[in-house]
C-alpha atoms as a PDB file:
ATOM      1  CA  UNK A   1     112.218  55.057  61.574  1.00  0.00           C
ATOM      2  CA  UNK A   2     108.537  54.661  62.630  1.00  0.00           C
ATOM      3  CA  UNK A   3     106.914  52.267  60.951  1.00  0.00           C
ATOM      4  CA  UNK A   4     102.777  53.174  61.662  1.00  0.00           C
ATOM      5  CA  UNK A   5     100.831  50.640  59.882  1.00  0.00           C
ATOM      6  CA  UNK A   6     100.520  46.591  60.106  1.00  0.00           C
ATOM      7  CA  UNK A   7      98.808  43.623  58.074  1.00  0.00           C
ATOM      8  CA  UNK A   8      97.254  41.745  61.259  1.00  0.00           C
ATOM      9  CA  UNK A   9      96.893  37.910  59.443  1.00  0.00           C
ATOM     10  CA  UNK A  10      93.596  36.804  61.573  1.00  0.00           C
ATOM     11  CA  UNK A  11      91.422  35.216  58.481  1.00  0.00           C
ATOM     12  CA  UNK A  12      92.402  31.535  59.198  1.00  0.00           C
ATOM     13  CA  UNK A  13      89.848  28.622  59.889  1.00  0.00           C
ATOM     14  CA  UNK A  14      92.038  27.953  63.087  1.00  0.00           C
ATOM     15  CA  UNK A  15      91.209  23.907  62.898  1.00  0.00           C
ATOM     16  CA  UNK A  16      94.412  22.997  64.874  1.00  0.00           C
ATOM     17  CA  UNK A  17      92.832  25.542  67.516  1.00  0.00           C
ATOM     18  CA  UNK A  18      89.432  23.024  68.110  1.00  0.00           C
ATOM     19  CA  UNK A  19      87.855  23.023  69.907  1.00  0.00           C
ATOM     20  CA  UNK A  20      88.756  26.274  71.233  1.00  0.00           C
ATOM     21  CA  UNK A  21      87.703  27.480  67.717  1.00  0.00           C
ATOM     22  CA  UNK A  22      84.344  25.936  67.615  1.00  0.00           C
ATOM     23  CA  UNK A  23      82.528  29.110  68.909  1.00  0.00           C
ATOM     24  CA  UNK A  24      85.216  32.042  68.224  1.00  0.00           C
ATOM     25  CA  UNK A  25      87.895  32.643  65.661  1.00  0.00           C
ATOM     26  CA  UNK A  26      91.644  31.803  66.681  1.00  0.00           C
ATOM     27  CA  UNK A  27      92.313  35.239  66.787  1.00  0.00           C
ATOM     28  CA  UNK A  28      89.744  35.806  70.018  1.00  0.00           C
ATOM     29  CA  UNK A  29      91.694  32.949  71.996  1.00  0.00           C
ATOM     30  CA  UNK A  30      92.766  33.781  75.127  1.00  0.00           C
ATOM     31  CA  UNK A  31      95.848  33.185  76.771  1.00  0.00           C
ATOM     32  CA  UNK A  32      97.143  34.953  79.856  1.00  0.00           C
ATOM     33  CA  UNK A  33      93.567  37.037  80.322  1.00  0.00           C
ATOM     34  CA  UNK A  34      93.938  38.625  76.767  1.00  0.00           C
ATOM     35  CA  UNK A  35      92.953  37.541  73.272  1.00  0.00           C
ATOM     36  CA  UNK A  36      95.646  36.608  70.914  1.00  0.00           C
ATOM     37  CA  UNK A  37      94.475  39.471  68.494  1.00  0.00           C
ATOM     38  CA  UNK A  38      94.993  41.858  71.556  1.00  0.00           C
ATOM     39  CA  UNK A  39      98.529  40.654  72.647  1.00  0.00           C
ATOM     40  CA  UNK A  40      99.419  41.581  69.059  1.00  0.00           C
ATOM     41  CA  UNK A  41      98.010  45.094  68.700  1.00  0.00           C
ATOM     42  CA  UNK A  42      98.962  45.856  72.030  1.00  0.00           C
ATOM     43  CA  UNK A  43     102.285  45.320  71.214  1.00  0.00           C
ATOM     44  CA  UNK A  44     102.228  47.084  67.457  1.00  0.00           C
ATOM     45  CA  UNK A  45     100.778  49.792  69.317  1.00  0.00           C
ATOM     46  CA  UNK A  46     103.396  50.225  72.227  1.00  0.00           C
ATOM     47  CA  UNK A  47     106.252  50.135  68.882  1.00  0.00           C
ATOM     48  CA  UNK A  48     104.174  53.259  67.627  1.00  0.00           C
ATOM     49  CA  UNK A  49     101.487  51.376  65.111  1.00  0.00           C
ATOM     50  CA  UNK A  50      98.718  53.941  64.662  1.00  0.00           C
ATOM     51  CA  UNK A  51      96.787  51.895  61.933  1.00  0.00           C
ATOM     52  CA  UNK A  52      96.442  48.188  61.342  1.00  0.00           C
ATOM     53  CA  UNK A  53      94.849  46.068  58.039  1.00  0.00           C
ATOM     54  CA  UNK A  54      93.271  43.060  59.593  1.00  0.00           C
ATOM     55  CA  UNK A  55      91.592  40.590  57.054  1.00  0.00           C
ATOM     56  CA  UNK A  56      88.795  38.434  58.445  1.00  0.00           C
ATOM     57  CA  UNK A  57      87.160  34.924  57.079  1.00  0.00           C
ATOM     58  CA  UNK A  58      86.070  32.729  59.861  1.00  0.00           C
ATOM     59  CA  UNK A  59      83.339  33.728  62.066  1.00  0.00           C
ATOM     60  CA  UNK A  60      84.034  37.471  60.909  1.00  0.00           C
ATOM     61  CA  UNK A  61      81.281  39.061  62.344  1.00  0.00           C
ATOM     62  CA  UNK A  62      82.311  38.410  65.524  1.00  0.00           C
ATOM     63  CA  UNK A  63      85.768  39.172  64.837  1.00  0.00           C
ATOM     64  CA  UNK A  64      84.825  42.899  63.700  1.00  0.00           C
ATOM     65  CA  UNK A  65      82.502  43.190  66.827  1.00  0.00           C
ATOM     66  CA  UNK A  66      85.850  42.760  68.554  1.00  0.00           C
ATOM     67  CA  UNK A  67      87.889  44.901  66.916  1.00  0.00           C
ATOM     68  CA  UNK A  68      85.715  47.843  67.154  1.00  0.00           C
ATOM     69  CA  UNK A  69      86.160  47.951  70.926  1.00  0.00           C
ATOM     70  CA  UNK A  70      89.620  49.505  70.395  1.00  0.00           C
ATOM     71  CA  UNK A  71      89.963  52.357  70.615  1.00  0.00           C
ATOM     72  CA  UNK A  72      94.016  53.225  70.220  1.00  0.00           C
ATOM     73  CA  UNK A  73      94.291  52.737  66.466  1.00  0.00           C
ATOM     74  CA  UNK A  74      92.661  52.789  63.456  1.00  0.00           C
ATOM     75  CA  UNK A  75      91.573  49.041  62.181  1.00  0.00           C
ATOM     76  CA  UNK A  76      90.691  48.452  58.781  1.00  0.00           C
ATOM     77  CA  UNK A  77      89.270  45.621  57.572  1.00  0.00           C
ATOM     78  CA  UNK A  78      90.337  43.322  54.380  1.00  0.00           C
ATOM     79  CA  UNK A  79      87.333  40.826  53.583  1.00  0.00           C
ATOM     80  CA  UNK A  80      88.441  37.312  52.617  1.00  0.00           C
ATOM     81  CA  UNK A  81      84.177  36.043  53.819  1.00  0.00           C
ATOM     82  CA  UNK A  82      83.968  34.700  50.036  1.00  0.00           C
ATOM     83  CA  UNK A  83      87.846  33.482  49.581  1.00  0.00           C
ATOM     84  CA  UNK A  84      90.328  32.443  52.054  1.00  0.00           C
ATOM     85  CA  UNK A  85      93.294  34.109  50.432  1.00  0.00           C
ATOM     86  CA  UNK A  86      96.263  31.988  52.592  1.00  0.00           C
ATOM     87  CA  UNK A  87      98.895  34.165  53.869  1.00  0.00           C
ATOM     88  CA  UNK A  88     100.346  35.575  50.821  1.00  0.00           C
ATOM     89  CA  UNK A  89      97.165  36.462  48.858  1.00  0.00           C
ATOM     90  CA  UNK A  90      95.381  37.704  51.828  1.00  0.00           C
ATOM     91  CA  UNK A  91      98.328  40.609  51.999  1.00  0.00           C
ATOM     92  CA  UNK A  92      97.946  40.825  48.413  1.00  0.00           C
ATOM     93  CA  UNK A  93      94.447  41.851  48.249  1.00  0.00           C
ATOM     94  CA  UNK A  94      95.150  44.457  50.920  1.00  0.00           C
ATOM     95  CA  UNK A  95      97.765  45.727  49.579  1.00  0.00           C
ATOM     96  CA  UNK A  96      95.410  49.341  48.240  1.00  0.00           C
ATOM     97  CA  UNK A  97      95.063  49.910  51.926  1.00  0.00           C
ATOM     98  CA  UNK A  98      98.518  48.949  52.949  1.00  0.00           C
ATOM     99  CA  UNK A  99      99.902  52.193  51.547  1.00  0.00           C
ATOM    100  CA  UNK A 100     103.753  52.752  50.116  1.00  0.00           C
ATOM    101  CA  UNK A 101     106.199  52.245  53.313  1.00  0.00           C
ATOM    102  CA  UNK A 102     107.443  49.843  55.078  1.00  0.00           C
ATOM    103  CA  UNK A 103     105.015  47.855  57.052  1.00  0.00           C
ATOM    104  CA  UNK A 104     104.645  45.477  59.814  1.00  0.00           C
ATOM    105  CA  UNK A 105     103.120  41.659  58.669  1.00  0.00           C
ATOM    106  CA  UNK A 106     102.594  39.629  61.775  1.00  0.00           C
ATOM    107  CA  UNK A 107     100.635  36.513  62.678  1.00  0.00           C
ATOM    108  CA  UNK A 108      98.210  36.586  65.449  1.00  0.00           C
ATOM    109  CA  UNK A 109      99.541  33.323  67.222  1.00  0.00           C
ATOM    110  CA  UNK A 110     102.637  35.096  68.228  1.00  0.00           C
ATOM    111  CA  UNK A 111     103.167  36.000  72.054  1.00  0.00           C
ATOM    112  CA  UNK A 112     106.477  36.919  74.028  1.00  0.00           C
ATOM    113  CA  UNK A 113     108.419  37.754  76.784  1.00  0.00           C
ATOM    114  CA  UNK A 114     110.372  40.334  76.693  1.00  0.00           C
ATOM    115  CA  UNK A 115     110.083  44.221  75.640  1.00  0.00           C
ATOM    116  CA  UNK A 116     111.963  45.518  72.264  1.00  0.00           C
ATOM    117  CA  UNK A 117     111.350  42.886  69.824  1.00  0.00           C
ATOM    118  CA  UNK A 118     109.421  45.966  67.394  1.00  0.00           C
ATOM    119  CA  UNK A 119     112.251  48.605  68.149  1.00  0.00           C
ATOM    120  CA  UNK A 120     115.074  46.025  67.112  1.00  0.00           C
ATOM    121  CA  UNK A 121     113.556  45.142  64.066  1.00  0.00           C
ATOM    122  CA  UNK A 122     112.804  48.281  62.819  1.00  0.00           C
ATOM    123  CA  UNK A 123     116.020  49.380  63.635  1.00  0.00           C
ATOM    124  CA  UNK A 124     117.765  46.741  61.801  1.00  0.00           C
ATOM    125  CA  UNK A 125     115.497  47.461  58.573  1.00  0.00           C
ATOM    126  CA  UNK A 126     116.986  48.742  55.610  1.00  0.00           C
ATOM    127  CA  UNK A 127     114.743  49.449  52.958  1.00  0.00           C
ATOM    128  CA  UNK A 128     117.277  49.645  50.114  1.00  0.00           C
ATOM    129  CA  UNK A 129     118.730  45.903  50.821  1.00  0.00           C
ATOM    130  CA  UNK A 130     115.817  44.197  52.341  1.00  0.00           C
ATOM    131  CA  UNK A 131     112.381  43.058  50.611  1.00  0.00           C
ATOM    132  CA  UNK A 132     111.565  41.410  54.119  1.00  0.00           C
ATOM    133  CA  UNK A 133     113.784  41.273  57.431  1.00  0.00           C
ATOM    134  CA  UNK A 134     111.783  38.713  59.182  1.00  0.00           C
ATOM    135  CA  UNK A 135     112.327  38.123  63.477  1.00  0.00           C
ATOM    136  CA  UNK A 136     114.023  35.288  64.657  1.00  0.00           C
ATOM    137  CA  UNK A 137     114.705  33.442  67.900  1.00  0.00           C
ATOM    138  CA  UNK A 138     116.829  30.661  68.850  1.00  0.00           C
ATOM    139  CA  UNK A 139     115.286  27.552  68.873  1.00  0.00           C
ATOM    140  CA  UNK A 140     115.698  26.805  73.187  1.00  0.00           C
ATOM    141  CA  UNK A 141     114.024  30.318  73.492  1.00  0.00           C
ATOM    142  CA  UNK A 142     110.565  28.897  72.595  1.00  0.00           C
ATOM    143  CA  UNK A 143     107.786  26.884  72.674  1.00  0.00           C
ATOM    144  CA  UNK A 144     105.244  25.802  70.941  1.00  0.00           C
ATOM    145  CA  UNK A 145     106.954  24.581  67.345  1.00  0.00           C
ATOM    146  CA  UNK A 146     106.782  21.964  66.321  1.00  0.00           C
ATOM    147  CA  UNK A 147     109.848  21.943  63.806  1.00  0.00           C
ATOM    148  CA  UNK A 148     113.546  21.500  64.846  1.00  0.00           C
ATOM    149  CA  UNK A 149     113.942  25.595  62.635  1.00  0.00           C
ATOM    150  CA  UNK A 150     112.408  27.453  59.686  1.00  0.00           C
ATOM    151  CA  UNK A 151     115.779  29.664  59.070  1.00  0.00           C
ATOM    152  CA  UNK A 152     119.465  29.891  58.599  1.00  0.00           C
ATOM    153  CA  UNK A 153     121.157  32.415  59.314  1.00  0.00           C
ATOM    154  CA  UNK A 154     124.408  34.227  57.971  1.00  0.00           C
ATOM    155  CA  UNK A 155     126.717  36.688  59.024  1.00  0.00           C
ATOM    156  CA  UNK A 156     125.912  39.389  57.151  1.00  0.00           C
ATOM    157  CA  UNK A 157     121.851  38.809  57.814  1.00  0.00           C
ATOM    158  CA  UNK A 158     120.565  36.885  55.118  1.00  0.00           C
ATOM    159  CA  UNK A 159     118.556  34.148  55.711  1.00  0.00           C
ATOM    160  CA  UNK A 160     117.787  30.387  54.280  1.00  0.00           C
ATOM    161  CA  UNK A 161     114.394  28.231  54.535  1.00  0.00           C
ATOM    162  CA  UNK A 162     114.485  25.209  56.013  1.00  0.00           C
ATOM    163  CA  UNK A 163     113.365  23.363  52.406  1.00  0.00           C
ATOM    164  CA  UNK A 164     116.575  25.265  51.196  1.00  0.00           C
ATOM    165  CA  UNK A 165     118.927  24.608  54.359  1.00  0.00           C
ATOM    166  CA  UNK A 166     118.293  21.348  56.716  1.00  0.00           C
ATOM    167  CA  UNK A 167     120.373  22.890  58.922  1.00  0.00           C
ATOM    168  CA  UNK A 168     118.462  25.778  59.745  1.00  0.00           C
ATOM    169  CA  UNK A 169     118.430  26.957  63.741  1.00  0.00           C
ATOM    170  CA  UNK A 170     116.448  29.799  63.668  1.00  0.00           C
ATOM    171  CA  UNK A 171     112.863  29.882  64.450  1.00  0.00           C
ATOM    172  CA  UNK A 172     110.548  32.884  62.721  1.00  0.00           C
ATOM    173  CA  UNK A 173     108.415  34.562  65.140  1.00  0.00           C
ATOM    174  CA  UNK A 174     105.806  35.157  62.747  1.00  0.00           C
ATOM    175  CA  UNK A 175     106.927  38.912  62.545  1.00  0.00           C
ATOM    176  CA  UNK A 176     108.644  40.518  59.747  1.00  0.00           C
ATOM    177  CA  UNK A 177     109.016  44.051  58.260  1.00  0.00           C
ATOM    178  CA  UNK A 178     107.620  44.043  54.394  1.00  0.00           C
ATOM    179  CA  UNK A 179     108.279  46.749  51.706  1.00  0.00           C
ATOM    180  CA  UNK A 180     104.383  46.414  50.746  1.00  0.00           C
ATOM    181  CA  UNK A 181     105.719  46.936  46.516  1.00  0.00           C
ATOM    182  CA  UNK A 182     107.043  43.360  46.625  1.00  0.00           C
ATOM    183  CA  UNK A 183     103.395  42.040  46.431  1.00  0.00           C
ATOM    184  CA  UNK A 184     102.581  44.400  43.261  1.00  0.00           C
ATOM    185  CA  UNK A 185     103.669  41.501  41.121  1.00  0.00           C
ATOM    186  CA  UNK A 186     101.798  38.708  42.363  1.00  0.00           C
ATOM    187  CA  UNK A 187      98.033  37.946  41.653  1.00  0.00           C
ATOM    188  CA  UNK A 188      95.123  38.021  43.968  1.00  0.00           C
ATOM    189  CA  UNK A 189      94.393  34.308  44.177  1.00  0.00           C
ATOM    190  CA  UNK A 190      95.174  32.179  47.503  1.00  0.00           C
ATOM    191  CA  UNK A 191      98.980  31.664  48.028  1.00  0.00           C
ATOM    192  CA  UNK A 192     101.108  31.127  50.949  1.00  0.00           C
ATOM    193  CA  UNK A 193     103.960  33.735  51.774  1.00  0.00           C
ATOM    194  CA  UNK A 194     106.968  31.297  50.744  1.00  0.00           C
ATOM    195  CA  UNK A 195     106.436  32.121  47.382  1.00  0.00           C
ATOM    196  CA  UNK A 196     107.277  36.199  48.364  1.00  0.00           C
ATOM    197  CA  UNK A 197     110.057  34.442  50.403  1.00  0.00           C
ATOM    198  CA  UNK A 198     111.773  32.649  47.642  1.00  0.00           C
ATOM    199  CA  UNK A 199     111.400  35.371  45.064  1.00  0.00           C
ATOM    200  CA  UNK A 200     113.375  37.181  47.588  1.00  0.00           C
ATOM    201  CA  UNK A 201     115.488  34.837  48.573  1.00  0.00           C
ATOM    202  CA  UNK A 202     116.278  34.478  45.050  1.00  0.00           C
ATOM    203  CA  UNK A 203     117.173  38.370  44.721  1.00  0.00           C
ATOM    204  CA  UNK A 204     119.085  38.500  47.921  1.00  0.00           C
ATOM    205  CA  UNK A 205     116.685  40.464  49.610  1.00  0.00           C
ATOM    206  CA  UNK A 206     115.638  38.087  52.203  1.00  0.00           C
ATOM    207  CA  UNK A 207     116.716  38.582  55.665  1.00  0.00           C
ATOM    208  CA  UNK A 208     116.205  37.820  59.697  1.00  0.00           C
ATOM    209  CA  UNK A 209     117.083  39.582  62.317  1.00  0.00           C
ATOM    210  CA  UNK A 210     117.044  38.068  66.500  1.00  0.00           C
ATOM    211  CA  UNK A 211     115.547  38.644  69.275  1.00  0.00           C
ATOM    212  CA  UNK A 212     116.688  37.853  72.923  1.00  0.00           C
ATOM    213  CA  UNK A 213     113.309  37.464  74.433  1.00  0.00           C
ATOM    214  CA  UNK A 214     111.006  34.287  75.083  1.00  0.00           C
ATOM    215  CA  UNK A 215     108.766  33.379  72.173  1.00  0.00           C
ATOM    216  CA  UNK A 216     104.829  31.703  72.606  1.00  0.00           C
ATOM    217  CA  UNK A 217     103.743  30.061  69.648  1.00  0.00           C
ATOM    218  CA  UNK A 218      99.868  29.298  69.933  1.00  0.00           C
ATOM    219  CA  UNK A 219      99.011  27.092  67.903  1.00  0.00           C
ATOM    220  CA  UNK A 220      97.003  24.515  69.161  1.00  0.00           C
ATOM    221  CA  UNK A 221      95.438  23.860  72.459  1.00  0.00           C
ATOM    222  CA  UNK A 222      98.448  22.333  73.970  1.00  0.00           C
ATOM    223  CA  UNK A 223     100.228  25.229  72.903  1.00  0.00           C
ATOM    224  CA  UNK A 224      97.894  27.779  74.352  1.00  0.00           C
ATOM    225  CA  UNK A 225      98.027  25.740  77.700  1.00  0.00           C
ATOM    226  CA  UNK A 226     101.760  26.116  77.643  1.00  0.00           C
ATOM    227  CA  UNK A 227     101.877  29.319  76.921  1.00  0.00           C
ATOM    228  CA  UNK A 228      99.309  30.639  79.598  1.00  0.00           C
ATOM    229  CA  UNK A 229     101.915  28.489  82.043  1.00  0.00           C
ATOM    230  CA  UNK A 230     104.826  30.234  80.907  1.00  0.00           C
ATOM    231  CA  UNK A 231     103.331  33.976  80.700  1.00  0.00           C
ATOM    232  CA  UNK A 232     102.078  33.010  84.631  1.00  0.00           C
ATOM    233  CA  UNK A 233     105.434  31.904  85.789  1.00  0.00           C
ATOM    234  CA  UNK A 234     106.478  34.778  84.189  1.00  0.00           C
ATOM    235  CA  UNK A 235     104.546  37.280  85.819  1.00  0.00           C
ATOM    236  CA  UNK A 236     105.090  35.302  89.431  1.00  0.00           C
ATOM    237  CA  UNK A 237     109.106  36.232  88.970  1.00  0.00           C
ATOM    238  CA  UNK A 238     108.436  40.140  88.376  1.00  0.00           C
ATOM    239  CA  UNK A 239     106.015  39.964  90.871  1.00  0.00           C
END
């Protein structure tokens, strides 16, 4: 399975970001010579993403004057300039241009090392099972986070939120395949994901799948500065 369309999160005020943020949006950070927005399309686009939803709220203008230098997919925009929507009702309002299969929903603070993370995923997906399969990595393959794990997981796939399982040892990528229908029931008003999460968890629908790679989570200055070290260190060893 191809899966050709994403829901690019970029509408967030970015305030852990300052003041990197004071001038730009998060999502036109750099890190490693490319903007954090970039590093994520690039990488849709390498797993065969032809079209991406991007919503936009914080200096969105100059987000959008961004975005239309690309030239390798179709972007879309989902307006959030009068409501910040959160990460659950952002997708939600999308969801008309989102389309009926499966989709990609990634955060734009998400970098890593390694090639495959896309492929596995998809090809772990199974739309009759899974409402979301969500991409993990142990927790001494990253940096940036600033929690000791977000998930559990089991044998057969499933997974557990921390709130749910103190034990959890898995740390979410912010990647995950979505069947867009299991945000028909949910109202356009500003809610995080974790609600979609438990009502899925709930079902049995809610699952992870891992990644052997090295994950970069930007999320603050610090982090950036981290993760600019790594991806140089990085590209020193292939070099």
């Amino acid at each position: 399975m191809i899966i050709d369309t994403a829901m690019v999160l970029a509408a967030g005020l970015g305030t852990r970001m300052r003041p990197l943020t004071d001038d730009r949006p998060k999502a036109l950070v750099e890190v490693g010579g490319r903007t954090l927005i970039d590093h994520m399309l690039d990488r849709l686009v390498e797993a065969g993403v032809t079209r991406a939803v991007v919503n936009v709220h914080y200096r969105a203008d100059q987000l959008e004057a961004h975005l239309r230098t690309r030239r390798d997919l179709e972007i879309l925009i989902s307006d959030e300039r009068d409501q910040l929507l959160e990460t659950g009702g952002g997708v939600r309002k999308a969801r008309p241009m989102l389309g009926d299969a499966p989709i990609y929903h990634v955060n734009t603070d998400s970098v890593w090392i390694g090639d495959g993370a896309l492929t596995r995923l998809t090809g772990a997906y199974d739309r009759a099972q899974m409402g979301a399969l969500l991409l993990l990595c142990r927790m001494d393959q990253c940096i940036g986070l600033e929690t000791t794990g977000d998930f559990r997981r089991a044998a057969d796939g499933r997974i557990t939120h921390r709130f749910d399982d103190p034990s959890a040892d898995w740390a979410w990528m912010g990647v995950q395949i979505i069947d867009p229908a299991i945000l028909d029931v949910e109202p356009i008003e500003p809610f995080s994901f974790r609600r979609v999460w438990k009502r899925l968890y709930d079902e049995g629908r809610l699952y992870g799948e891992t990644f052997d790679g090295f994950w970069l989570h930007v999320g603050d200055p610090a982090a950036r500065d981290a993760a600019e070290a790594r991806l140089m260190r990085d590209a020193a060893r292939r070099a």
